[in-house]
Protein backbone atom coordinates (compact mmCIF):
# COMPACT_ATOMS: atom_id res chain seq x y z
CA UNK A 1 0.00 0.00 0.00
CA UNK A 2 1.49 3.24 -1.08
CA UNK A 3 1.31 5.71 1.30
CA UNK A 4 -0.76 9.10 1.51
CA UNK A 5 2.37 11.58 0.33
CA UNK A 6 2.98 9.58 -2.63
CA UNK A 7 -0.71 9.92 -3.74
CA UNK A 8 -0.23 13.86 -3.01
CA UNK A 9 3.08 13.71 -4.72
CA UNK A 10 1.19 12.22 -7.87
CA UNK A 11 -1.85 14.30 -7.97
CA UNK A 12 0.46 17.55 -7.78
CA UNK A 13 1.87 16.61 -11.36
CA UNK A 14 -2.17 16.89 -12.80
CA UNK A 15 -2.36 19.63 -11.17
CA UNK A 16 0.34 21.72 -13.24
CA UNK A 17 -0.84 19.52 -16.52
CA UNK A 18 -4.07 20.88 -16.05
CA UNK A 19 -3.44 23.97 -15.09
CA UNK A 20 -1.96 24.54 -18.31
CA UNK A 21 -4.54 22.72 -20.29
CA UNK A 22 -7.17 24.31 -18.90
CA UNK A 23 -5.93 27.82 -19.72
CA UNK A 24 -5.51 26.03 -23.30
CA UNK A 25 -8.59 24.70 -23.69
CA UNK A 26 -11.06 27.14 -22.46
CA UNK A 27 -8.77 30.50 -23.12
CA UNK A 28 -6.88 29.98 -26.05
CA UNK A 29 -8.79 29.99 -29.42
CA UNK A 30 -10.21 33.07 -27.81
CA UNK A 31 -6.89 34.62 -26.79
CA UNK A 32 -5.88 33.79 -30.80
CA UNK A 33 -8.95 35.51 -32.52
CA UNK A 34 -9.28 38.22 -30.04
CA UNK A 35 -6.26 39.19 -28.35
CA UNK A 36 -3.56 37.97 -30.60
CA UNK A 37 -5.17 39.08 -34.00
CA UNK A 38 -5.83 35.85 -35.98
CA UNK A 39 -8.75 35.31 -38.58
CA UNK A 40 -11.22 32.99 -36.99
CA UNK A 41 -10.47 30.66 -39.96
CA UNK A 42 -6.69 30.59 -39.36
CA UNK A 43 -7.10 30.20 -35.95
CA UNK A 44 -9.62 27.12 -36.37
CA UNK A 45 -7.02 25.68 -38.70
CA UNK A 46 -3.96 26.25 -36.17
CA UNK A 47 -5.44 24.42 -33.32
CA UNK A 48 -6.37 21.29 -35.61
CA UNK A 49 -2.78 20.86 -36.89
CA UNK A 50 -0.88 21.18 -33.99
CA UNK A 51 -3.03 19.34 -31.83
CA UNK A 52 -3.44 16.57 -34.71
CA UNK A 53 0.33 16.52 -34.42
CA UNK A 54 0.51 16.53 -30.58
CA UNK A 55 -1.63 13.58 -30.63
CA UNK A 56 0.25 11.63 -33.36
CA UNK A 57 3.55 12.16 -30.98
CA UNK A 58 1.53 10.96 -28.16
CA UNK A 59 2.73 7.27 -28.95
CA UNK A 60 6.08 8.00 -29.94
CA UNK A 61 6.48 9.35 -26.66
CA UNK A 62 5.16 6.34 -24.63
CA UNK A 63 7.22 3.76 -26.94
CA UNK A 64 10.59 5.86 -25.86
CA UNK A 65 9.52 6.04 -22.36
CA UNK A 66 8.98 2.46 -22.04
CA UNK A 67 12.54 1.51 -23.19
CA UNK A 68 13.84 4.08 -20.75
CA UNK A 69 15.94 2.76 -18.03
CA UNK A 70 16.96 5.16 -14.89
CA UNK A 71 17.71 4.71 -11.43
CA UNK A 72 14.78 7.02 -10.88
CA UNK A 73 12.50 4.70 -13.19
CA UNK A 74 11.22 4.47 -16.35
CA UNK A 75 8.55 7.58 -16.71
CA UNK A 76 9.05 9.80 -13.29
CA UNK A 77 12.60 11.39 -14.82
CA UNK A 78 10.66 12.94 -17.26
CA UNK A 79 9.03 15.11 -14.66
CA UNK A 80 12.39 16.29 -13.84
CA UNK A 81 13.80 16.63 -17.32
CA UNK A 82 10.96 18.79 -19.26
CA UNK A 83 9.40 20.54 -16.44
CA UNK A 84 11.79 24.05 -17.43
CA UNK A 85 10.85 23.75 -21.12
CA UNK A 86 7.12 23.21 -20.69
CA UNK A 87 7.17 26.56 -18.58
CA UNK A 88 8.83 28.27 -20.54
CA UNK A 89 6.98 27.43 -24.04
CA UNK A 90 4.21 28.22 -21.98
CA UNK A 91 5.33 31.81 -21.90
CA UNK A 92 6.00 31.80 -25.60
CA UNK A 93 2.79 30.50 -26.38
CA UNK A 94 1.29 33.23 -24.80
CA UNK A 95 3.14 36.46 -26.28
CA UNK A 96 2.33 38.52 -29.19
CA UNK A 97 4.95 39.76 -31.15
CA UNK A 98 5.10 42.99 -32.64
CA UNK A 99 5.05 41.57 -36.27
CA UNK A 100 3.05 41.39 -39.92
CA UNK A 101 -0.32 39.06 -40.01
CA UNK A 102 2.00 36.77 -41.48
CA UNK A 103 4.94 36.56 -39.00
CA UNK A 104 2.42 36.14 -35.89
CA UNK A 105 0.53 33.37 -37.88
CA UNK A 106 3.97 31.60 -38.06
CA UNK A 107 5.16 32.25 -34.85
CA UNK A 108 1.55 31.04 -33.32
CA UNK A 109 2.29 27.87 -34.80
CA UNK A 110 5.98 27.21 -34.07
CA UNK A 111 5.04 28.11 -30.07
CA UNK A 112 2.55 25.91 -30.60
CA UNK A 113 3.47 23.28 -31.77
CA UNK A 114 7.09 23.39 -29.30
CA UNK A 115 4.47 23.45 -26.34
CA UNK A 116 2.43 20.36 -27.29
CA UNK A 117 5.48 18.51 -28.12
CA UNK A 118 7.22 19.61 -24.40
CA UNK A 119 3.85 18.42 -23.13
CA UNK A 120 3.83 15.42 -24.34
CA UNK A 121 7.36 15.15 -23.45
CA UNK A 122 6.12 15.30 -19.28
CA UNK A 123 2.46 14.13 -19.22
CA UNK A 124 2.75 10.60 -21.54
CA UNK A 125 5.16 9.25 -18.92
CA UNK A 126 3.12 11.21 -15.87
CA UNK A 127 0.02 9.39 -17.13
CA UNK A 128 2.02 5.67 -17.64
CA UNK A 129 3.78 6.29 -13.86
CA UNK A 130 -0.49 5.08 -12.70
CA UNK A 131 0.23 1.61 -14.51
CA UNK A 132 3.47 1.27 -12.08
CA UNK A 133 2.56 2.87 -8.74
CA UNK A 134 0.69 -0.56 -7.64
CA UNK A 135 -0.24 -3.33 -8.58
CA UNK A 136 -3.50 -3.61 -6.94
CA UNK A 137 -6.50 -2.17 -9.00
CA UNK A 138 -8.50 -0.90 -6.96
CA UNK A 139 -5.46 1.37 -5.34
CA UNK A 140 -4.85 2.82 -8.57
CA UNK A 141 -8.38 3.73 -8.61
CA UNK A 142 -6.98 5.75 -5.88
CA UNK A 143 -4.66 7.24 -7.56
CA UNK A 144 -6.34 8.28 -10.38
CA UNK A 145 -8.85 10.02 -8.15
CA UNK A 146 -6.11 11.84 -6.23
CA UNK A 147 -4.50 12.66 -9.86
CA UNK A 148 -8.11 14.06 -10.89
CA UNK A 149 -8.67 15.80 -7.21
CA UNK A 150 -5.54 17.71 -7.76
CA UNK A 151 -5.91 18.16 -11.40
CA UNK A 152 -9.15 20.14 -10.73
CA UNK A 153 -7.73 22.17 -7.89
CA UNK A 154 -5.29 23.34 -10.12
CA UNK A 155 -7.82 24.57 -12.75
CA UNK A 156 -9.95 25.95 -10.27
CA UNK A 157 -7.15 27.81 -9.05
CA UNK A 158 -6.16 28.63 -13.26
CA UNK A 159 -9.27 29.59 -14.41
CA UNK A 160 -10.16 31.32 -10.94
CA UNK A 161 -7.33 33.66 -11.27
CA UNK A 162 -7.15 34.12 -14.86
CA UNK A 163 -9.03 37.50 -15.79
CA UNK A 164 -8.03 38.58 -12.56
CA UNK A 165 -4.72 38.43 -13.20
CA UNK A 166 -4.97 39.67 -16.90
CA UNK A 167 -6.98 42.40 -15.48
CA UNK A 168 -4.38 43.30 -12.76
CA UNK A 169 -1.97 43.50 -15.11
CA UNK A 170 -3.91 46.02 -17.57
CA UNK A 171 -5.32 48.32 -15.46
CA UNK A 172 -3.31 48.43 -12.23
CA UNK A 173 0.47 48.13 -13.84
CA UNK A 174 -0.86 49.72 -17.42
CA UNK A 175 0.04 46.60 -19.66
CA UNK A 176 -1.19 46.42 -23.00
CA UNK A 177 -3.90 43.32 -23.29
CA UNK A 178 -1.42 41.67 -25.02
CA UNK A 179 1.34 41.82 -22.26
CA UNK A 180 -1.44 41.29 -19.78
CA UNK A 181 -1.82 37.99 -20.99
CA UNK A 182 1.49 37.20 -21.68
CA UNK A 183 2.52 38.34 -18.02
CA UNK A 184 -0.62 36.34 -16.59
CA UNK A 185 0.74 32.84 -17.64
CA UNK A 186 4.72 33.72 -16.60
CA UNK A 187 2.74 33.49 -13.22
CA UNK A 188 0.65 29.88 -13.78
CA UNK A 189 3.91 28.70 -15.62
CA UNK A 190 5.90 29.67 -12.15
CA UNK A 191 3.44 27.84 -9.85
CA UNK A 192 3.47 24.63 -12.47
CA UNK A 193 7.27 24.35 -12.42
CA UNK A 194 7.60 23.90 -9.02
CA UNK A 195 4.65 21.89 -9.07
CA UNK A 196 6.38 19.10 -11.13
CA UNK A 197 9.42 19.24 -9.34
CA UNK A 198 7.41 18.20 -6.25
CA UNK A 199 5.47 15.56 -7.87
CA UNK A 200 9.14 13.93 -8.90
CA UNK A 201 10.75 14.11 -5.52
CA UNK A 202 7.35 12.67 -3.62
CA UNK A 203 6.93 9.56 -6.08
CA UNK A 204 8.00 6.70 -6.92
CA UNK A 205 7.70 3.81 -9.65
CA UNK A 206 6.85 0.39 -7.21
CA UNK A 207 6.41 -2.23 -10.17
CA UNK A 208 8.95 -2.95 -12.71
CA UNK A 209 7.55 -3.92 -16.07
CA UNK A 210 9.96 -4.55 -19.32
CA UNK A 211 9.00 -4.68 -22.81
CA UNK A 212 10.59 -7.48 -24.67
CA UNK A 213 9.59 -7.28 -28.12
CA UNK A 214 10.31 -4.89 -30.66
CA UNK A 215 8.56 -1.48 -31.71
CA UNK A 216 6.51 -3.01 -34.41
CA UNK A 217 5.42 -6.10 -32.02
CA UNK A 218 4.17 -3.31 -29.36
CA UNK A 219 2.37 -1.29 -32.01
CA UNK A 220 0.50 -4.45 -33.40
CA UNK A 221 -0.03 -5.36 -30.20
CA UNK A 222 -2.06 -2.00 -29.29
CA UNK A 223 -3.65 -2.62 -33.01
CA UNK A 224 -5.32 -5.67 -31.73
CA UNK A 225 -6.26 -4.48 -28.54
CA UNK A 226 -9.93 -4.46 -28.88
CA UNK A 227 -10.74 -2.69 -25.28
CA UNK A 228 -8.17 -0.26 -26.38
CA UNK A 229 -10.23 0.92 -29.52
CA UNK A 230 -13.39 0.97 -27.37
CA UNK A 231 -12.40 3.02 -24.37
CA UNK A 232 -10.03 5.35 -27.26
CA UNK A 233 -13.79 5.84 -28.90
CA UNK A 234 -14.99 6.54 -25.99
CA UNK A 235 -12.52 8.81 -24.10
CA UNK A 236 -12.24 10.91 -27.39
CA UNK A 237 -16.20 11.49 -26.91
CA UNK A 238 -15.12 12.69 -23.52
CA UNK A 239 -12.80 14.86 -24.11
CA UNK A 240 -14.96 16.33 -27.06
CA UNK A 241 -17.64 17.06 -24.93
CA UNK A 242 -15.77 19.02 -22.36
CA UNK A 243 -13.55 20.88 -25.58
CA UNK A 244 -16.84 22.37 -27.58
CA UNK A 245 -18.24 23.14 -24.41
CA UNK A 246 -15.33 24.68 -22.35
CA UNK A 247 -14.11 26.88 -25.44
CA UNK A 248 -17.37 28.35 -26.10
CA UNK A 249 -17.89 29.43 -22.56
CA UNK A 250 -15.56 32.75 -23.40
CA UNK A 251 -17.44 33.33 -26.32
CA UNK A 252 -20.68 33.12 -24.91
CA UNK A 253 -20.02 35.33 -21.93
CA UNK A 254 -18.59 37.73 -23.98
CA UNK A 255 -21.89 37.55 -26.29
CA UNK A 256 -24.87 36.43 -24.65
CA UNK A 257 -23.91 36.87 -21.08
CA UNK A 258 -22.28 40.39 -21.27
CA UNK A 259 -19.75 41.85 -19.34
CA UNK A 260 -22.37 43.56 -16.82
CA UNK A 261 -23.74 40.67 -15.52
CA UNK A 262 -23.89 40.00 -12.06
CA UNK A 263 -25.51 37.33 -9.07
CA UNK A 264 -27.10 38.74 -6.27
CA UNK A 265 -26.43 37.30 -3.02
CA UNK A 266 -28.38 39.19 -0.31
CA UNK A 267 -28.64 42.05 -1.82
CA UNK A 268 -25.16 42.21 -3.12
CA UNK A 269 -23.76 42.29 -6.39
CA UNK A 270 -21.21 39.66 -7.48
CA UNK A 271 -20.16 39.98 -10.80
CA UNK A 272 -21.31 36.84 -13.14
CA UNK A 273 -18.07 35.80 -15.88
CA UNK A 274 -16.59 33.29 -17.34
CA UNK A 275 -13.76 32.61 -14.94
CA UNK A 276 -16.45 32.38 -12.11
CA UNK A 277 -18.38 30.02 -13.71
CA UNK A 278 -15.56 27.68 -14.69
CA UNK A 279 -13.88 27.88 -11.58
CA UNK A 280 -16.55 26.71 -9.77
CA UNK A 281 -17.48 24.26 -11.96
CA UNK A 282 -13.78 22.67 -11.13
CA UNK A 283 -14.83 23.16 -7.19
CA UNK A 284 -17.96 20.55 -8.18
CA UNK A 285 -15.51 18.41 -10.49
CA UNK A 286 -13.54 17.58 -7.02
CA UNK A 287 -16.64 16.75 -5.73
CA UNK A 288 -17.10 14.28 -8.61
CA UNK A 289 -13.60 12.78 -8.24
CA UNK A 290 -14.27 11.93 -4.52
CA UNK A 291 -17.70 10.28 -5.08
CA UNK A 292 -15.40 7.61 -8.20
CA UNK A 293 -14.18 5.22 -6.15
CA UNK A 294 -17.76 4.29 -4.05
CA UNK A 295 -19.99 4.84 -6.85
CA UNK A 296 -17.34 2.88 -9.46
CA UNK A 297 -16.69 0.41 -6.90
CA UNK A 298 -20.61 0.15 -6.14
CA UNK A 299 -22.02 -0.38 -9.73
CA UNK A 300 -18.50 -1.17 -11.65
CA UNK A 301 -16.82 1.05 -14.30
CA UNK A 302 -18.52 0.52 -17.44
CA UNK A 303 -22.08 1.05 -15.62
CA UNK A 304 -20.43 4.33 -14.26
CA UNK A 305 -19.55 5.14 -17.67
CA UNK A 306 -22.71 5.10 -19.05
CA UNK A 307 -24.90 6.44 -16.50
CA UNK A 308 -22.84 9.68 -16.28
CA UNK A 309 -23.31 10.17 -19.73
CA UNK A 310 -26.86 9.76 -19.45
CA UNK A 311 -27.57 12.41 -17.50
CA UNK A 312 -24.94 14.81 -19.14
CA UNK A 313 -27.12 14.72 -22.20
CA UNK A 314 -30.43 15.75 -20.27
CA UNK A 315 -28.73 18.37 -18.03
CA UNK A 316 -26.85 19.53 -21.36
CA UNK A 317 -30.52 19.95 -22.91
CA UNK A 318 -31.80 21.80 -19.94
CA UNK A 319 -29.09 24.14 -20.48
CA UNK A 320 -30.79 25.44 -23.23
CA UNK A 321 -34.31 26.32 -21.55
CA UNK A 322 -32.91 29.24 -18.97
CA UNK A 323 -33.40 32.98 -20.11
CA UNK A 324 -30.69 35.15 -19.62
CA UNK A 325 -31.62 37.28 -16.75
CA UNK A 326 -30.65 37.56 -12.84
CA UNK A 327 -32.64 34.80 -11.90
CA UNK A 328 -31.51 32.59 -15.29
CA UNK A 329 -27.54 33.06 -14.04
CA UNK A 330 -28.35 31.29 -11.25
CA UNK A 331 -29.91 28.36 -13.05
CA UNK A 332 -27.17 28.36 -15.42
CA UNK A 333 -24.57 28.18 -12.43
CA UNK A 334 -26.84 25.12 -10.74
CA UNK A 335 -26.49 23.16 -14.35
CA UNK A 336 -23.00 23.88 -14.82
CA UNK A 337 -21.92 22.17 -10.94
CA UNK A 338 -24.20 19.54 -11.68
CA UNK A 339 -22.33 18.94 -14.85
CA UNK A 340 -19.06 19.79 -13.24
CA UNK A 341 -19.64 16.87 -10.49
CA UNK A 342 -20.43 14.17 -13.59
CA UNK A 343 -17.68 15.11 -15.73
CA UNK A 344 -15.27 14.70 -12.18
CA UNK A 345 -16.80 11.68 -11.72
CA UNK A 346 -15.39 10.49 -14.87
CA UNK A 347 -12.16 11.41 -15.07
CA UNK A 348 -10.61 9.04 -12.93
CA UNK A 349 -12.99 6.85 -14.65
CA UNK A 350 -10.95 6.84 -17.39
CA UNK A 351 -7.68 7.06 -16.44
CA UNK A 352 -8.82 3.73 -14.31
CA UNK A 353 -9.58 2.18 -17.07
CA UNK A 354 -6.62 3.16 -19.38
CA UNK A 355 -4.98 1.11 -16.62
CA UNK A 356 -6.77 -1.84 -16.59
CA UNK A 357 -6.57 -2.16 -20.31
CA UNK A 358 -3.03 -1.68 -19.78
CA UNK A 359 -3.14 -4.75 -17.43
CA UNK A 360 -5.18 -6.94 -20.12
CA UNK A 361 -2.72 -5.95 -23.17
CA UNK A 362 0.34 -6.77 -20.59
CA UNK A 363 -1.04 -9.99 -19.57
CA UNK A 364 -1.83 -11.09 -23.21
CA UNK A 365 0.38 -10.10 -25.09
CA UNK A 366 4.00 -11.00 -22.30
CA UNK A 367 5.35 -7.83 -22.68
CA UNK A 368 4.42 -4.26 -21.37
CA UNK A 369 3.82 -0.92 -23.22
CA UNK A 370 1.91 0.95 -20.39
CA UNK A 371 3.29 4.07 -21.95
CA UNK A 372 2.06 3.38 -25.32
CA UNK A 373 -0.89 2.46 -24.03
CA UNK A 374 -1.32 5.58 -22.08
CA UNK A 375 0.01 7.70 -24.40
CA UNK A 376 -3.08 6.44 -26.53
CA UNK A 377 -4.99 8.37 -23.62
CA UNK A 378 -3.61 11.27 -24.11
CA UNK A 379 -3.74 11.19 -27.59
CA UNK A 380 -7.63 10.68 -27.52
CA UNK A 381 -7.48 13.82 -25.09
CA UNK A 382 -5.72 15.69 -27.62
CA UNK A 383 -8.20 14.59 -30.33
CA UNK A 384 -10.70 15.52 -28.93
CA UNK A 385 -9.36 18.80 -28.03
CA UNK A 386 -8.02 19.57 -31.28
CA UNK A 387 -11.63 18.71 -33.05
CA UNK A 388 -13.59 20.17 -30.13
CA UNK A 389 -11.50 23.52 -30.54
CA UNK A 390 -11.59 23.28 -34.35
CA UNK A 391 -14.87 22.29 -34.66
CA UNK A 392 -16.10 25.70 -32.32
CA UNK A 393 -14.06 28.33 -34.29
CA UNK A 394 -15.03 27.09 -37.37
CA UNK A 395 -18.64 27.08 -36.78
CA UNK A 396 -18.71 29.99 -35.08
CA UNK A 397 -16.81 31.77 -38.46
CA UNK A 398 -19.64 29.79 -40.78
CA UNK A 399 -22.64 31.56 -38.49
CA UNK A 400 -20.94 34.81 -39.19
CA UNK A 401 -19.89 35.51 -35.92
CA UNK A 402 -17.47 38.44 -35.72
CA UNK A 403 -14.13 38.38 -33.94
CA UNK A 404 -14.03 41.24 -31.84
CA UNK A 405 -10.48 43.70 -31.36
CA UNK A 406 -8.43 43.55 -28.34
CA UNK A 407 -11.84 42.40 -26.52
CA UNK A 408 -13.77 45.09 -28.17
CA UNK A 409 -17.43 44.17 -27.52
CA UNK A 410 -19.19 44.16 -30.87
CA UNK A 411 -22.88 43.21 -32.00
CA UNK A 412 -23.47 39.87 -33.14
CA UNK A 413 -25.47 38.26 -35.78
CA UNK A 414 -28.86 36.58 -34.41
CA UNK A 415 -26.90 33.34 -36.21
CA UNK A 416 -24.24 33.79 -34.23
CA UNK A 417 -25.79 33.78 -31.17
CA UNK A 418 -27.57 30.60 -32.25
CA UNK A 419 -24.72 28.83 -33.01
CA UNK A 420 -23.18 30.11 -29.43
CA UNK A 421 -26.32 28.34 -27.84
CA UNK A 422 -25.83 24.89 -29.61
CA UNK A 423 -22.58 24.83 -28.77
CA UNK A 424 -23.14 25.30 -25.18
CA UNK A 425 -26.09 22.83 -24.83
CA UNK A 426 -27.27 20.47 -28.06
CA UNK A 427 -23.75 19.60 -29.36
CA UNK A 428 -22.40 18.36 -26.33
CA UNK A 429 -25.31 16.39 -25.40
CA UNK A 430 -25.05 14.62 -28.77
CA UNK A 431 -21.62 13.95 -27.95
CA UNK A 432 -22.61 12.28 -25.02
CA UNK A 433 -25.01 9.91 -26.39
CA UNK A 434 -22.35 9.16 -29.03
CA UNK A 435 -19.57 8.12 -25.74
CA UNK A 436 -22.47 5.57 -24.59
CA UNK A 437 -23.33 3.94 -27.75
CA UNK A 438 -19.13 3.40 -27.97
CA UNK A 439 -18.90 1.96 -24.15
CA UNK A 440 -21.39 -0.51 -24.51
CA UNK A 441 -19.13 -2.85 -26.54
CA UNK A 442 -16.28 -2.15 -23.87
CA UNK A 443 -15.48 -5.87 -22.50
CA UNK A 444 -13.31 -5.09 -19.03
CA UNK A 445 -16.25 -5.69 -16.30
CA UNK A 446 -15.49 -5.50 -12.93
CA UNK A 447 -14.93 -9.84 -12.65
CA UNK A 448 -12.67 -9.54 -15.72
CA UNK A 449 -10.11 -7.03 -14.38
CA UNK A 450 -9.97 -9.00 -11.44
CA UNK A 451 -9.29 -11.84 -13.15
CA UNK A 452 -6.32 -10.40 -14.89
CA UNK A 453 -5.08 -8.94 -12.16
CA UNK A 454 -4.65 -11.62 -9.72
CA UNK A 455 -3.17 -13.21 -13.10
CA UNK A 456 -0.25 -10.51 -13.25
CA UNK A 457 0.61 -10.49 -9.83
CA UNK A 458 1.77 -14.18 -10.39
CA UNK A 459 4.01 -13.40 -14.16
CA UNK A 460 5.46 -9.82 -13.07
CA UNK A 461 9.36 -8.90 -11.85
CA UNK A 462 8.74 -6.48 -8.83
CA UNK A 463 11.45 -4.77 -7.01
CA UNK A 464 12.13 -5.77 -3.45
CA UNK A 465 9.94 -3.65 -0.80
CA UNK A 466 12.63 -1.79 0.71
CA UNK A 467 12.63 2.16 1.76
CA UNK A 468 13.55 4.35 -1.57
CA UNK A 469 15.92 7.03 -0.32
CA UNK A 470 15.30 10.25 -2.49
CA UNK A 471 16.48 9.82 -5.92
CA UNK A 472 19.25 7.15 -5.48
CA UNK A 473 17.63 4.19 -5.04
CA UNK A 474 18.45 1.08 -7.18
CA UNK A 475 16.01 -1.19 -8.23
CA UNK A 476 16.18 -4.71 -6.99
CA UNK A 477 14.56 -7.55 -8.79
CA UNK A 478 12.98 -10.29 -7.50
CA UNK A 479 10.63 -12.87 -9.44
CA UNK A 480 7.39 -13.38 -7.83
């Protein structure tokens, strides 16, 4: 049994991932068509190709992590080695440089593109490290819930500070918008580096796994890894459904919400924006990652799976029906926790189950890729990112919607607006529905992971259960 810092230690490397990614995800394709200057078109465009490409190095990635070999382990180095250059292409990401339409379109994409591949470079092998931390399934259940716990605490704390901080910036030091943003994330990067140095010196890597056969072997391997294509369908629905809905949230603030909105709370005004209501939807997706492991462990992981994603698509729906008034903010805040504590509830959920098909490749096939394999997570993550992010800029250009100047307000279109709603409320629940129809075929129940678990335990080298001291420590193999 691992014990409680080491479960810290792991959930404080999520928490600078997603820090990051949630800035990314919710704040970027906005930050590119309305602070940085690019065509919605170019912008749609830009976040397809270099997430496409982030995803395609996802399992390049996990194939060189699992032939590395390091007295610290096979994936927690990495934490050490690219935590520097993910902050700092962070940064880059994040400035606008003084130059032509064309030179900031190229730059966009070579910062870019250098910050998906730097994280890839720390979060393949942080997302494999679950598939070595125990050997029990249930406890990496645990884990994954303290990954996710921590993962939303640091995007609470992201997306909570956010416009403050860009806000701070421009009016109280007199930065441009540009700078404010820029200066913004040198602050998020800051807390994330020493974030991931932490999660390196609390962990460590308790099971040993080797891969013995050669790239190709692994790759058709994973090819015939029917679980793996299921729960790849079906994380990539996932991930889509939080992407179209978290990157039209700016937008639709900006548009249908207004920047005047506000919640009253006994008789006093609290101003009602987008970094509220994401922020506390990642308070209610904590809430969701402690209620995984009873409700998982009560009705079993594919059952969890699908009844999420039931109700998703009705609250999604319901989304739809509130006016936009005082009273309607409220509602809309109620939905979006509810929604918040289901989509908690299944990250973990996931992650868990990456893990176990991890466990049924390893035990079929003799040989173990649980970086490739988790790589494949993140590359459905990225996926769905890249087409949820693609997918809202370029329907928002085809309803005419019209990119506004330095966060100019503007008027939009009736279309527009339209197309703002969907996005917020019909598209995702259609995503949802698609995520169950793909889970239904997923073959891992509850009896069968146990199965191949007690199975493993009998086939894998371990290292000997002795104190690790710091970063020193030799592995010692014994055959159980």
């Amino acid at each position: 049994m691992a014990p409680l810092k080491e479960k810290i230690g792991y959930g404080f490397g999520d928490m600078a991932s997603s820090m990051f990614w949630k800035v990314f995800s919710y704040y970027l394709p906005f930050f590119y068509s309305n602070i940085f200057g690019l065509s919605l078109a170019d912008a749609a465009t830009l976040v397809l190709v270099t997430r496409i490409w982030d995803a395609v190095s996802d399992p390049m990635m996990g194939i060189v992590a699992d032939r590395t070999d390091t007295r610290w382990g096979k994936y927690r180095p990495y934490l050490l080695w690219v935590a520097v250059p993910f902050s700092v292409c962070g940064i880059l990401l994040f400035t606008t440089p003084d130059w032509s339409y064309g030179g900031k379109l190229i730059w966009a994409y070579v910062t870019y593109v250098l910050m998906m591949t730097v994280y890839t470079g720390i979060n393949v092998p942080y997302g494999a490290m679950l598939g070595v931390v125990s050997d029990n399934t249930k406890e990496k259940t645990v884990f994954s819930s303290f990954r996710m716990f921590f993962a939303y605490g640091g995007s609470f704390i992201a997306l909570a500070s956010w416009e403050p901080l860009c806000t701070m910036f421009e009016h109280c030091w007199g930065f441009s918008v540009q700078t404010s943003w820029q200066s913004a994330m040198i602050v998020i990067a800051a807390a994330c580096l020493v974030l991931f140095l932490c999660c390196f010196k609390l962990t460590r890597e308790r099971i040993r796994t080797t891969s013995q056969v050669s790239i190709g072997k692994d790759f058709k391997s994973l090819l015939h890894n029917r679980p793996w294509w299921i729960l790849i369908g079906a994380a990539l629905s996932f991930n889509l459904f939080n992407t179209v809905r978290g990157a039209s949230v700016a937008y639709f603030f900006a548009d249908i919400i207004g920047p005047d909105a506000h919640l009253v709370i006994f008789s006093v005004a609290l101003l009602f924006y987008s970094g509220l209501f994401l922020s506390i939807g990642e308070v209610a997706n904590m809430v969701g990652v402690a209620l995984t492991v009873p409700i998982a462990g009560a009705i079993g992981k594919k059952s969890t799976f699908i009844a999420v994603n039931i109700v998703l698509a009705v609250l999604s729906v319901a989304f739809f029906f509130i006016p936009v008034s005082t009273a309607g903010y409220w509602w809309m805040l109620l939905l979006q926790i509810f929604i918040s504590v289901l989509t908690g509830i299944m990250s973990p959920l996931v992650w868990s189950m990456y893990a176990d098909v991890s466990d049924y490749s390893e035990l079929k096939n003799r040989t173990a890729s649980t970086g490739l394999i988790f790589s494949s997570s993140s590359m459905a993550q990225k996926f769905g990112g890249a087409i949820g992010g693609a997918a809202v800029l370029w329907l928002l250009d085809a309803c005419g919607y019209i990119a506004a100047d330095s966060g100019t307000a503007v008027t939009q279109s009736a279309g527009a607006l339209n197309c703002l709603w969907m996005l917020m409320t019909f598209i995702p629940a259609g995503v949802s529905l698609l995520a169950i129809a793909v889970v239904s075929f997923y073959p891992l129940t509850t009896d069968a992971v146990e199965k191949i678990s007690a199975e493993l335990k009998k086939a894998r080298i371990k290292p000997a259960d002795v104190p690790q001291k710091d970063e020193m420590t030799d592995f010692a193999n014994t055959n159980s």
